[in-house]
ModelCIF file with pLDDT and N, C-alpha, C, O atoms, coordinates in Angstrom:
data_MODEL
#
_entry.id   MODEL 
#
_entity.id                         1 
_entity.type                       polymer 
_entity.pdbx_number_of_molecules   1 
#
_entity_poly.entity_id                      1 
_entity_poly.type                           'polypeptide(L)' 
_entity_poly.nstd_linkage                   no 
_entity_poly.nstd_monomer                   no 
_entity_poly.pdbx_seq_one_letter_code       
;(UNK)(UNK)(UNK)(UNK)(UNK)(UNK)(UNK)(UNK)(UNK)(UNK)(UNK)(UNK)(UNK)(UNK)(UNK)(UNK)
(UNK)(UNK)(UNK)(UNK)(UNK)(UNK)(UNK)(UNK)(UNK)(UNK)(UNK)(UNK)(UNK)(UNK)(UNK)(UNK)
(UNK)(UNK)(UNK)(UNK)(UNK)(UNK)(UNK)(UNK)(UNK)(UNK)(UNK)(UNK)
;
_entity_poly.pdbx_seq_one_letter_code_can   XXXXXXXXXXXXXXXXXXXXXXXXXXXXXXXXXXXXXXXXXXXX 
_entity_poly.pdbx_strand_id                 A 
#
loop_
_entity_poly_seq.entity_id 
_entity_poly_seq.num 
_entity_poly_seq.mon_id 
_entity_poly_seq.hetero 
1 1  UNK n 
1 2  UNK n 
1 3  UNK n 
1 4  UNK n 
1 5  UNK n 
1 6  UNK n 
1 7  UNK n 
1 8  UNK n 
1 9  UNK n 
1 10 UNK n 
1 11 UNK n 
1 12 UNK n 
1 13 UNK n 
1 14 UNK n 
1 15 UNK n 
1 16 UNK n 
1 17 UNK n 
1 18 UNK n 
1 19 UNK n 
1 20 UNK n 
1 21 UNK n 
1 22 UNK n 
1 23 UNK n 
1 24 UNK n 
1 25 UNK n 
1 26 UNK n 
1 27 UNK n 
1 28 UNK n 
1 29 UNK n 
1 30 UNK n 
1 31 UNK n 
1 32 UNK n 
1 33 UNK n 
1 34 UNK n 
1 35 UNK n 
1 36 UNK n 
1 37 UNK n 
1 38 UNK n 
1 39 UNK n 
1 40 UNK n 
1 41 UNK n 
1 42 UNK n 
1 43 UNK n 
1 44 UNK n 
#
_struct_asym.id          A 
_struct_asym.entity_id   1 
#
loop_
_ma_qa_metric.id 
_ma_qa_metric.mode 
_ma_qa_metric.name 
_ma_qa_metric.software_group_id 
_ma_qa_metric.type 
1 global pLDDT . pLDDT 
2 local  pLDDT . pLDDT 
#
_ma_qa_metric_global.metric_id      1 
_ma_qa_metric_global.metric_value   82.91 
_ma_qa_metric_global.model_id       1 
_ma_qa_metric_global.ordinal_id     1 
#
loop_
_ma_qa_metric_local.label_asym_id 
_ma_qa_metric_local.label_comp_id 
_ma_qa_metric_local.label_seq_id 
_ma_qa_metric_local.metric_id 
_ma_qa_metric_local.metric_value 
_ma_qa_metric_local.model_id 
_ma_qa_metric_local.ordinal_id 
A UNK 1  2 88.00 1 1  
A UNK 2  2 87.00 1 2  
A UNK 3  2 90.00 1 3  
A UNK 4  2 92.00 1 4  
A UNK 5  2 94.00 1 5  
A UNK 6  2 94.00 1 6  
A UNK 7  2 94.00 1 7  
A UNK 8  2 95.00 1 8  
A UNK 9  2 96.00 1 9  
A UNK 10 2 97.00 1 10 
A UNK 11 2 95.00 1 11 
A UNK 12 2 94.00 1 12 
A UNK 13 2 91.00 1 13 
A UNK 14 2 88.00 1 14 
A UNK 15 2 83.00 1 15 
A UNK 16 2 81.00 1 16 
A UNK 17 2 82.00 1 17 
A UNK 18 2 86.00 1 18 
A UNK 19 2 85.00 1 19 
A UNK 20 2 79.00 1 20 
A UNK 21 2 80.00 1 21 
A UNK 22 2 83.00 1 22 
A UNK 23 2 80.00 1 23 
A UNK 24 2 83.00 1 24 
A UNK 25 2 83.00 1 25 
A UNK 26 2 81.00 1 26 
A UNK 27 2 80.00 1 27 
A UNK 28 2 75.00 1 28 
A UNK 29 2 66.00 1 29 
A UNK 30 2 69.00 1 30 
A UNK 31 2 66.00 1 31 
A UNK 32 2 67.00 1 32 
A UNK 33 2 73.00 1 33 
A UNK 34 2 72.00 1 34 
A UNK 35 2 74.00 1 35 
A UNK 36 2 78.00 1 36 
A UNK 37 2 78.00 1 37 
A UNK 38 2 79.00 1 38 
A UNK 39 2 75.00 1 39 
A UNK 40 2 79.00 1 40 
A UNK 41 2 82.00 1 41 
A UNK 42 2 85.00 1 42 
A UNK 43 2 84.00 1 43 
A UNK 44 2 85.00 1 44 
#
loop_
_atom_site.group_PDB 
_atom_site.id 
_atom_site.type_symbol 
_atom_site.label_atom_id 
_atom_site.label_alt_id 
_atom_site.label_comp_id 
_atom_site.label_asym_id 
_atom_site.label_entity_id 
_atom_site.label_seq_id 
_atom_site.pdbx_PDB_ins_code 
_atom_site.Cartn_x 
_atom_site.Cartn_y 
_atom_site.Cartn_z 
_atom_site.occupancy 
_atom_site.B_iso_or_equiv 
_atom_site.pdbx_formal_charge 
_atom_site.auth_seq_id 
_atom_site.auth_comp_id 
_atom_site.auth_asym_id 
_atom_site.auth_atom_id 
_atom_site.pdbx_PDB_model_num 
ATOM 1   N N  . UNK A 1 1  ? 0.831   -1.207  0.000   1.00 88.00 ? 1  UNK A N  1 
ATOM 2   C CA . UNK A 1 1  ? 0.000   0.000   0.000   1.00 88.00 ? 1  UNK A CA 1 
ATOM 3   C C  . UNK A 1 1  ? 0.865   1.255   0.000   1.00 88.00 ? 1  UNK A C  1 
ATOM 4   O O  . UNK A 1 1  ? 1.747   1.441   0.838   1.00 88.00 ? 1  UNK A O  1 
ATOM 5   N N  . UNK A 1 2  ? 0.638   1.910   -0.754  1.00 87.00 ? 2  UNK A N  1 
ATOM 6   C CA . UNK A 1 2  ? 1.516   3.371   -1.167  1.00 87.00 ? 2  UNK A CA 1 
ATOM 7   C C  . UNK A 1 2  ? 2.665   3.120   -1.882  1.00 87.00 ? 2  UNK A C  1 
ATOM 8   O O  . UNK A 1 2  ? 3.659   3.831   -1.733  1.00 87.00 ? 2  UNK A O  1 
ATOM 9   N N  . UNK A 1 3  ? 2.645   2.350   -2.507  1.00 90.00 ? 3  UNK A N  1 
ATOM 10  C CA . UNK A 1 3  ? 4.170   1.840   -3.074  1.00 90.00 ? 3  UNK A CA 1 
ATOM 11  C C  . UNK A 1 3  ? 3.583   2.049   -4.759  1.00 90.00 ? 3  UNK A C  1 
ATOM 12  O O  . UNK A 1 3  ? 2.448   2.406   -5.073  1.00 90.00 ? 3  UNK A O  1 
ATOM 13  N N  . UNK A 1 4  ? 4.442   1.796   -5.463  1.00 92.00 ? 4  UNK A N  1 
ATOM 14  C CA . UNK A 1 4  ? 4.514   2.535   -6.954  1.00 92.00 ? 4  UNK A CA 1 
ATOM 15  C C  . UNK A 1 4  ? 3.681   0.638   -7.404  1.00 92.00 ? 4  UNK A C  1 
ATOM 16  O O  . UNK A 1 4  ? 3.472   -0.370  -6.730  1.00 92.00 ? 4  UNK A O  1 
ATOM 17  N N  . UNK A 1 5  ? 3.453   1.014   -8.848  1.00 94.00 ? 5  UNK A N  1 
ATOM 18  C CA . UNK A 1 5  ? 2.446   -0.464  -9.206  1.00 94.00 ? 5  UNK A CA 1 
ATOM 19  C C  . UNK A 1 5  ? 4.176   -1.075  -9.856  1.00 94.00 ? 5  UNK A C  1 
ATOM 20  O O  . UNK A 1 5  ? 5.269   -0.736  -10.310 1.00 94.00 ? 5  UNK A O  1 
ATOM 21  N N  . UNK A 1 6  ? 3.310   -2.185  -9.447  1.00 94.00 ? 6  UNK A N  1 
ATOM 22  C CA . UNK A 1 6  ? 4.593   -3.505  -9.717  1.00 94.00 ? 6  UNK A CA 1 
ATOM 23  C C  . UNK A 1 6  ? 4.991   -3.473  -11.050 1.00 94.00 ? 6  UNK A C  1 
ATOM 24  O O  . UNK A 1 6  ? 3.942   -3.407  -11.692 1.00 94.00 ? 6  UNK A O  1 
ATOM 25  N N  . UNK A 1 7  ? 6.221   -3.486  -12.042 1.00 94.00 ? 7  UNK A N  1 
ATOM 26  C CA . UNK A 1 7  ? 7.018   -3.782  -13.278 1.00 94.00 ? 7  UNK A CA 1 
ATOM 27  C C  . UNK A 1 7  ? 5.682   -4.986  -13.686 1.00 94.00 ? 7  UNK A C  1 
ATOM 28  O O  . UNK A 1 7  ? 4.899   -4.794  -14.616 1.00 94.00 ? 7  UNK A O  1 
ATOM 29  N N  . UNK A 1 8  ? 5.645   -6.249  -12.753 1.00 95.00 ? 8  UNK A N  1 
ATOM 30  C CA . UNK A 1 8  ? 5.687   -7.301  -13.288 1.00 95.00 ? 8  UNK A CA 1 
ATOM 31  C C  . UNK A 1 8  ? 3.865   -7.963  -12.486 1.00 95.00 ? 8  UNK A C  1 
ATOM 32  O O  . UNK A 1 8  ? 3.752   -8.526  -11.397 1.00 95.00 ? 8  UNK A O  1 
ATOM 33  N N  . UNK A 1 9  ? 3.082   -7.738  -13.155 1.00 96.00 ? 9  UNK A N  1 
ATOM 34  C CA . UNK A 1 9  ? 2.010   -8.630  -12.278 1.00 96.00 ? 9  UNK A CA 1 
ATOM 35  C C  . UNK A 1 9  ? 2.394   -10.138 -11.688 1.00 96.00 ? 9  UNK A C  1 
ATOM 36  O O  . UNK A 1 9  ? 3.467   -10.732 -11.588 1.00 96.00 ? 9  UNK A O  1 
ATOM 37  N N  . UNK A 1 10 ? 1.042   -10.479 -11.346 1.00 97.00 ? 10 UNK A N  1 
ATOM 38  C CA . UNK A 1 10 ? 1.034   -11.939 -10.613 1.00 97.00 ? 10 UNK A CA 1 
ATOM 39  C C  . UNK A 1 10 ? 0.606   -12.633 -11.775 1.00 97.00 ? 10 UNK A C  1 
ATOM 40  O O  . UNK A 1 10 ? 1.140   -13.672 -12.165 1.00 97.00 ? 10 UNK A O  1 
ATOM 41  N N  . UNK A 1 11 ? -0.430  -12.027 -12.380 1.00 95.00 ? 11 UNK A N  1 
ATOM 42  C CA . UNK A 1 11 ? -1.252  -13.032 -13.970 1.00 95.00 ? 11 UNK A CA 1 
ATOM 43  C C  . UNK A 1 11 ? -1.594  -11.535 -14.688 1.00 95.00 ? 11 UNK A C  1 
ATOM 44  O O  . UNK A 1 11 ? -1.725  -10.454 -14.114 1.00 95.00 ? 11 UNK A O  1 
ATOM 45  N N  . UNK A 1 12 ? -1.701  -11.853 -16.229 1.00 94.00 ? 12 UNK A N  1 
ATOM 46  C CA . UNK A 1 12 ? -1.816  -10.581 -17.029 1.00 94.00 ? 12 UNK A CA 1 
ATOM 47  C C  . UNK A 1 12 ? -2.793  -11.482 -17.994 1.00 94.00 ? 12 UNK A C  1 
ATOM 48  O O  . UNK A 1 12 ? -3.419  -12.476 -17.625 1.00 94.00 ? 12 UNK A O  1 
ATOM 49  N N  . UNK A 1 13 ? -2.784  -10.895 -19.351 1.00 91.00 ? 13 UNK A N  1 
ATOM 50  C CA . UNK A 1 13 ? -3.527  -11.092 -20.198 1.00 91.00 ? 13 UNK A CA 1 
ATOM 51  C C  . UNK A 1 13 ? -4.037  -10.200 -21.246 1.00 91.00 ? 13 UNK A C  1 
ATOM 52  O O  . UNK A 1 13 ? -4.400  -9.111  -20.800 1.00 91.00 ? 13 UNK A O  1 
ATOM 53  N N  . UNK A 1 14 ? -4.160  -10.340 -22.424 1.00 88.00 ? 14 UNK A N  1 
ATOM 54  C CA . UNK A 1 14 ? -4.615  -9.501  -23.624 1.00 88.00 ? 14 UNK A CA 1 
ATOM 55  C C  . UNK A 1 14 ? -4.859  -10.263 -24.841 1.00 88.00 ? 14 UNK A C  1 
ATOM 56  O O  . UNK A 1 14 ? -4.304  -11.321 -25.140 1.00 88.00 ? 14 UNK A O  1 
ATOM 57  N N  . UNK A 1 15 ? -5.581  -9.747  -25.397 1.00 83.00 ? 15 UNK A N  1 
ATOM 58  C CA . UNK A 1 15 ? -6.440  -10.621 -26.191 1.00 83.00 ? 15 UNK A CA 1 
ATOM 59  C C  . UNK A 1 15 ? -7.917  -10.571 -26.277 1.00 83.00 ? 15 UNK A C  1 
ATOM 60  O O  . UNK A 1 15 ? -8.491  -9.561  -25.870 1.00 83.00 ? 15 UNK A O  1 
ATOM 61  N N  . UNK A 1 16 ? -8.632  -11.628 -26.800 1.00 81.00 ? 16 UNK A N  1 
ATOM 62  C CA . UNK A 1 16 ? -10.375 -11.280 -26.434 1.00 81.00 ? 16 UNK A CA 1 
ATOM 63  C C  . UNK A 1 16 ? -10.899 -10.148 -27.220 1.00 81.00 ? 16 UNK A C  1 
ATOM 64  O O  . UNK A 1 16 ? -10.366 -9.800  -28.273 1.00 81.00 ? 16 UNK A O  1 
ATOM 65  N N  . UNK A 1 17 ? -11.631 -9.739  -26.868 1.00 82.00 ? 17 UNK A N  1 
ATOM 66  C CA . UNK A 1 17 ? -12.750 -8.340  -26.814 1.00 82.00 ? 17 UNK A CA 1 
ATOM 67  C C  . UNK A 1 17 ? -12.635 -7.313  -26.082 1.00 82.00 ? 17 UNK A C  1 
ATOM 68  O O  . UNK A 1 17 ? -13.171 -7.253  -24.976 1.00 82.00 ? 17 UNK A O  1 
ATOM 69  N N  . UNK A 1 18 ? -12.063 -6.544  -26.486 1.00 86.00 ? 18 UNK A N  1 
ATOM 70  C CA . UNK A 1 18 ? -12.114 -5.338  -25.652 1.00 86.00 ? 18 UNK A CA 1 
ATOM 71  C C  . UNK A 1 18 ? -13.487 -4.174  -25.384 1.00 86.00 ? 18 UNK A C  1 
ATOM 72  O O  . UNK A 1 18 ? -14.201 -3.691  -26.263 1.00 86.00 ? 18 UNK A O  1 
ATOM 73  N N  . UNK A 1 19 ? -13.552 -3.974  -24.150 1.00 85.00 ? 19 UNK A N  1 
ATOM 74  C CA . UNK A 1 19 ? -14.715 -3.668  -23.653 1.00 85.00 ? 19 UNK A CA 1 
ATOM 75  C C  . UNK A 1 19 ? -14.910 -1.761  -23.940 1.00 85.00 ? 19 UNK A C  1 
ATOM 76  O O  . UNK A 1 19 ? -14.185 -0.837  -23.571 1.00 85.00 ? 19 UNK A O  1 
ATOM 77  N N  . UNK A 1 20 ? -16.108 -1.760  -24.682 1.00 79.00 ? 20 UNK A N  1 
ATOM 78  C CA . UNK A 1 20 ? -16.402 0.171   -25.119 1.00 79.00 ? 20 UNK A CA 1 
ATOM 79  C C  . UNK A 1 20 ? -16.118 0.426   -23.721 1.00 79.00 ? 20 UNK A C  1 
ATOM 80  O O  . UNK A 1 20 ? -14.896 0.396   -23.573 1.00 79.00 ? 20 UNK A O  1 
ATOM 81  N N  . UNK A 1 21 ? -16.816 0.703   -22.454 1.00 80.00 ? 21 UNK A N  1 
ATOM 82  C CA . UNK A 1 21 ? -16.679 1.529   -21.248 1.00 80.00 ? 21 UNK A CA 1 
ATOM 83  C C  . UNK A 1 21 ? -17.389 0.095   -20.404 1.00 80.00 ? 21 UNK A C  1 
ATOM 84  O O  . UNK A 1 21 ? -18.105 -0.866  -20.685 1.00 80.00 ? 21 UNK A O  1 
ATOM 85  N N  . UNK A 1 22 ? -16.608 0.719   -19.108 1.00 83.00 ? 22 UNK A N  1 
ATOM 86  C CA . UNK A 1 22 ? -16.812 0.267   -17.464 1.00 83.00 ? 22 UNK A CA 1 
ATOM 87  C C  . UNK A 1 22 ? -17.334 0.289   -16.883 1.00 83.00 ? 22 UNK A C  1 
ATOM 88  O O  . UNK A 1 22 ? -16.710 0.372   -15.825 1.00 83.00 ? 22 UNK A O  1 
ATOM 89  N N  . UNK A 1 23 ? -18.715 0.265   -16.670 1.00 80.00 ? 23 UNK A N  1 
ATOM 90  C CA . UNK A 1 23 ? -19.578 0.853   -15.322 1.00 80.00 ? 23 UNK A CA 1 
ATOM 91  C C  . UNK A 1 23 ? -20.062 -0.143  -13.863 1.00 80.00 ? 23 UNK A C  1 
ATOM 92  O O  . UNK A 1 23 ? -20.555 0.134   -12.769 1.00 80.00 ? 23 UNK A O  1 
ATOM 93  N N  . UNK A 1 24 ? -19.635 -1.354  -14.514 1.00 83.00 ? 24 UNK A N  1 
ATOM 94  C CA . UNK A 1 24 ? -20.843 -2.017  -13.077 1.00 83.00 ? 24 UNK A CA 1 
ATOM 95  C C  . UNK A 1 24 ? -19.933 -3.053  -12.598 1.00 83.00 ? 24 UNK A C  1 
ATOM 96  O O  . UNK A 1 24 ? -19.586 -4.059  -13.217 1.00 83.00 ? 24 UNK A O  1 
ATOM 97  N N  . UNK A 1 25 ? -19.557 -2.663  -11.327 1.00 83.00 ? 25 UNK A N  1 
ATOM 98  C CA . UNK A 1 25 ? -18.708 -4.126  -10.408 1.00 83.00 ? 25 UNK A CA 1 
ATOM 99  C C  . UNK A 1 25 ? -20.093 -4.782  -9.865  1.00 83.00 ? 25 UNK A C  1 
ATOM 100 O O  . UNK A 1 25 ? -21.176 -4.331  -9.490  1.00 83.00 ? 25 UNK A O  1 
ATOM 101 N N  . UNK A 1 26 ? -19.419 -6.290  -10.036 1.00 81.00 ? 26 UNK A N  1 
ATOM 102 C CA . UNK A 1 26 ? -20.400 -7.254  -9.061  1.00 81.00 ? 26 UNK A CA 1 
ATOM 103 C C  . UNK A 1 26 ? -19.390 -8.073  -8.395  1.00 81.00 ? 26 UNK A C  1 
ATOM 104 O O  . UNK A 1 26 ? -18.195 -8.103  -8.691  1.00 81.00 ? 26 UNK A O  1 
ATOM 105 N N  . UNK A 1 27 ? -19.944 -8.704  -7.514  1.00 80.00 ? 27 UNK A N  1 
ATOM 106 C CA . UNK A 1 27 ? -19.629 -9.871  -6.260  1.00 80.00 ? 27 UNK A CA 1 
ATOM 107 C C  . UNK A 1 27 ? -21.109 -10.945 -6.909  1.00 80.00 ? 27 UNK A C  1 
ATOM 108 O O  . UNK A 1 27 ? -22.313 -10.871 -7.158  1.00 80.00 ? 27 UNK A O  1 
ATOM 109 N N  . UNK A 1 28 ? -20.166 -11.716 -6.924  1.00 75.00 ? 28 UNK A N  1 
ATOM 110 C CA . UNK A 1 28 ? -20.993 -13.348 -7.251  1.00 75.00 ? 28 UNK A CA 1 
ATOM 111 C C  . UNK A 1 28 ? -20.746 -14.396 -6.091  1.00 75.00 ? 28 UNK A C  1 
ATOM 112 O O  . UNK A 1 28 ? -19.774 -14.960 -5.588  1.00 75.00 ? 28 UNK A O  1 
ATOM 113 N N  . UNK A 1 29 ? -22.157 -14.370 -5.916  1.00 66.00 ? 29 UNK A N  1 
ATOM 114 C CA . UNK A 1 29 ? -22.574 -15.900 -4.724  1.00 66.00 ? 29 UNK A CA 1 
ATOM 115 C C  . UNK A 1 29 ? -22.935 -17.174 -5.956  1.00 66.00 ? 29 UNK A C  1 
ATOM 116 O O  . UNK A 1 29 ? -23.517 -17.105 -7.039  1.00 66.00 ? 29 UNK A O  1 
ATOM 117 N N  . UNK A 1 30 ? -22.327 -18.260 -5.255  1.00 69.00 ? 30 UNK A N  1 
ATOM 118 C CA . UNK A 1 30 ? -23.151 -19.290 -5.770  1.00 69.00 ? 30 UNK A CA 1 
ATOM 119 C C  . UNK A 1 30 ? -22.650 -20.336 -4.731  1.00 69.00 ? 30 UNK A C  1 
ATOM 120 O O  . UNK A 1 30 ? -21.858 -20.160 -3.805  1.00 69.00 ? 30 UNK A O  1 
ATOM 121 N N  . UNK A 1 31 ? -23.435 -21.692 -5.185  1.00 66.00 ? 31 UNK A N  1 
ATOM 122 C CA . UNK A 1 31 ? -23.497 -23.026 -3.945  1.00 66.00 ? 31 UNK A CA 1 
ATOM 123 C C  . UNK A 1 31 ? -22.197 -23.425 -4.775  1.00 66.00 ? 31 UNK A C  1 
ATOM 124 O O  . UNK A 1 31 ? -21.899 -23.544 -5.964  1.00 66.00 ? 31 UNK A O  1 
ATOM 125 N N  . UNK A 1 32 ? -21.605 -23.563 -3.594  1.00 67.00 ? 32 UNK A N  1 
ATOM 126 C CA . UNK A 1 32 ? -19.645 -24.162 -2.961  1.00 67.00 ? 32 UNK A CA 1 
ATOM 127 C C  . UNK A 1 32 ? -19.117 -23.608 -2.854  1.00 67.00 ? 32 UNK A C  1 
ATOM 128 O O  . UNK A 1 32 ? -17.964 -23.851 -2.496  1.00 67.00 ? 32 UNK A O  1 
ATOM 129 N N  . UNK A 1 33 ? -19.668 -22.198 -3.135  1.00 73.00 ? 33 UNK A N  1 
ATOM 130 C CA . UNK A 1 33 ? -18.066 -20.985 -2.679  1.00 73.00 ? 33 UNK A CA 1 
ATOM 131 C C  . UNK A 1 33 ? -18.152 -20.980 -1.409  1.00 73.00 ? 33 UNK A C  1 
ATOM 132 O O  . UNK A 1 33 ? -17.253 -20.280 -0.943  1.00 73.00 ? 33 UNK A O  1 
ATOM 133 N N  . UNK A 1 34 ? -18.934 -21.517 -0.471  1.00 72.00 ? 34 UNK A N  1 
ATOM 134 C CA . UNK A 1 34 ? -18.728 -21.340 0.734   1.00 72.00 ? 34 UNK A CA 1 
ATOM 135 C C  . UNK A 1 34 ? -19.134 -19.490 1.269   1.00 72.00 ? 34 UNK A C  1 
ATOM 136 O O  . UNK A 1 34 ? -20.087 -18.733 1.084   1.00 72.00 ? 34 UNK A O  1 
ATOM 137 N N  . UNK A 1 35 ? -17.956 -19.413 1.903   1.00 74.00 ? 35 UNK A N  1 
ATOM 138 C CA . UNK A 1 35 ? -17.972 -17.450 2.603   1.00 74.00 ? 35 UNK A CA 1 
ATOM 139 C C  . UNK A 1 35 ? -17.101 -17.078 2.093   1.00 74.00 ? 35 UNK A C  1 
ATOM 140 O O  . UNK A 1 35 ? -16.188 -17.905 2.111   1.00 74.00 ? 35 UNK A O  1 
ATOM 141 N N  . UNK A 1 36 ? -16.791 -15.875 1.425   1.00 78.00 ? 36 UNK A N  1 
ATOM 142 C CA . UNK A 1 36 ? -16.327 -15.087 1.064   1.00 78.00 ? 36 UNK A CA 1 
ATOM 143 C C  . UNK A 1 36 ? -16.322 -13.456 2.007   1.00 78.00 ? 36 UNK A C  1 
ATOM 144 O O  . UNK A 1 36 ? -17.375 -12.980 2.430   1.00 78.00 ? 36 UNK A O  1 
ATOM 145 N N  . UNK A 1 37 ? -15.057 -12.822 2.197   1.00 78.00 ? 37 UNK A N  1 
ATOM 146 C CA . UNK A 1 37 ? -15.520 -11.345 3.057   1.00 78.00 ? 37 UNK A CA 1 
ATOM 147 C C  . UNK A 1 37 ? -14.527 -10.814 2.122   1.00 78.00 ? 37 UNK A C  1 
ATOM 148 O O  . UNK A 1 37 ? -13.407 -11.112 1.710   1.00 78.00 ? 37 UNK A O  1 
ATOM 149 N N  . UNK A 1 38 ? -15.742 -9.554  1.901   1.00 79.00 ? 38 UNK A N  1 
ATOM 150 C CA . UNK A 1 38 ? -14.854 -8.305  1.298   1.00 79.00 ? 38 UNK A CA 1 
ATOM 151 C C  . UNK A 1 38 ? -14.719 -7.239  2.045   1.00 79.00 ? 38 UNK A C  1 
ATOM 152 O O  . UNK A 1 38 ? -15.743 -6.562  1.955   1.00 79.00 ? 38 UNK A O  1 
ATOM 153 N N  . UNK A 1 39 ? -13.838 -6.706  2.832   1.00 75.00 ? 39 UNK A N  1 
ATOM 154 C CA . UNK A 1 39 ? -13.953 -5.414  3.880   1.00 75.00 ? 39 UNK A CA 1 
ATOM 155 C C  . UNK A 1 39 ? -13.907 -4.544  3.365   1.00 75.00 ? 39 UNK A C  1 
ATOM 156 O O  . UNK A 1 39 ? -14.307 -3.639  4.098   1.00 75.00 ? 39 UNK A O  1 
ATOM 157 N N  . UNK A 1 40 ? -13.460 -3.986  1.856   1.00 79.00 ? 40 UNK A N  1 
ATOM 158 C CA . UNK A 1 40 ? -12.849 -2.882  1.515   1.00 79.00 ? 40 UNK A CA 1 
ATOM 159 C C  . UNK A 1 40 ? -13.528 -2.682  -0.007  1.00 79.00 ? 40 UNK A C  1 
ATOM 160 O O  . UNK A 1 40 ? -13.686 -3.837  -0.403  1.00 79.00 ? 40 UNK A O  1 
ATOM 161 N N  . UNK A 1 41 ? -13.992 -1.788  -1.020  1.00 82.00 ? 41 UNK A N  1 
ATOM 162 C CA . UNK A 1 41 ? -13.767 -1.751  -2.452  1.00 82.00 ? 41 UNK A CA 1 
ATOM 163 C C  . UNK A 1 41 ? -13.904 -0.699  -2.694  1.00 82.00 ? 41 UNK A C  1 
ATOM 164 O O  . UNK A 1 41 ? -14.763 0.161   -2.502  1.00 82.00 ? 41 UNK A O  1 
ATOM 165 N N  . UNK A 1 42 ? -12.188 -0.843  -3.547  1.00 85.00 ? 42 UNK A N  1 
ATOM 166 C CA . UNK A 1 42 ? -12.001 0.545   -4.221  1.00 85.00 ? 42 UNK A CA 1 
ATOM 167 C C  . UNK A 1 42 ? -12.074 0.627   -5.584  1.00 85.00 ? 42 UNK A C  1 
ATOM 168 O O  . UNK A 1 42 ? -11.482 -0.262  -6.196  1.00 85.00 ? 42 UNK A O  1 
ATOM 169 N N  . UNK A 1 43 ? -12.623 1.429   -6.192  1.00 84.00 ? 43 UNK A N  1 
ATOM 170 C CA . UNK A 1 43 ? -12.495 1.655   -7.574  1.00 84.00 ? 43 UNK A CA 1 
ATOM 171 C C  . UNK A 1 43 ? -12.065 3.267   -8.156  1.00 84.00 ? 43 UNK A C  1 
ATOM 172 O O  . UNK A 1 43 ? -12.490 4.386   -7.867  1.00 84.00 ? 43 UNK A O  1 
ATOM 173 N N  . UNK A 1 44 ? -11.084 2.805   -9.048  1.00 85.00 ? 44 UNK A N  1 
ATOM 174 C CA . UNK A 1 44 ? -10.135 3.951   -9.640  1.00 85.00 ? 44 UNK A CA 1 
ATOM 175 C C  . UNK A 1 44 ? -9.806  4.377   -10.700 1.00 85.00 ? 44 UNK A C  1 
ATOM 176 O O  . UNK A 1 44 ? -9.015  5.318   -10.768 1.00 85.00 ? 44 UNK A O  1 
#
């Protein structure tokens, strides 16, 4: 946290379909995920 963004991700990717614009985060439930906790969401 406060540190510059990493050279190198963890997983990347390009390719596909690229998306016109951004508007809607979701969180998905379904049977076997068990619990999931999100304390925090930021969007930037």
């Amino acid at each position: 946290p406060g540190g510059s963004e990493p050279a190198v991700p963890d997983a990347s990717q390009t390719g596909g379909t690229d998306a016109v614009n951004l508007q809607n985060l979701y969180l998905k439930s379904s049977a076997g995920y068990d619990t999931w906790n999100f304390d925090t969401l930021r969007v930037g």
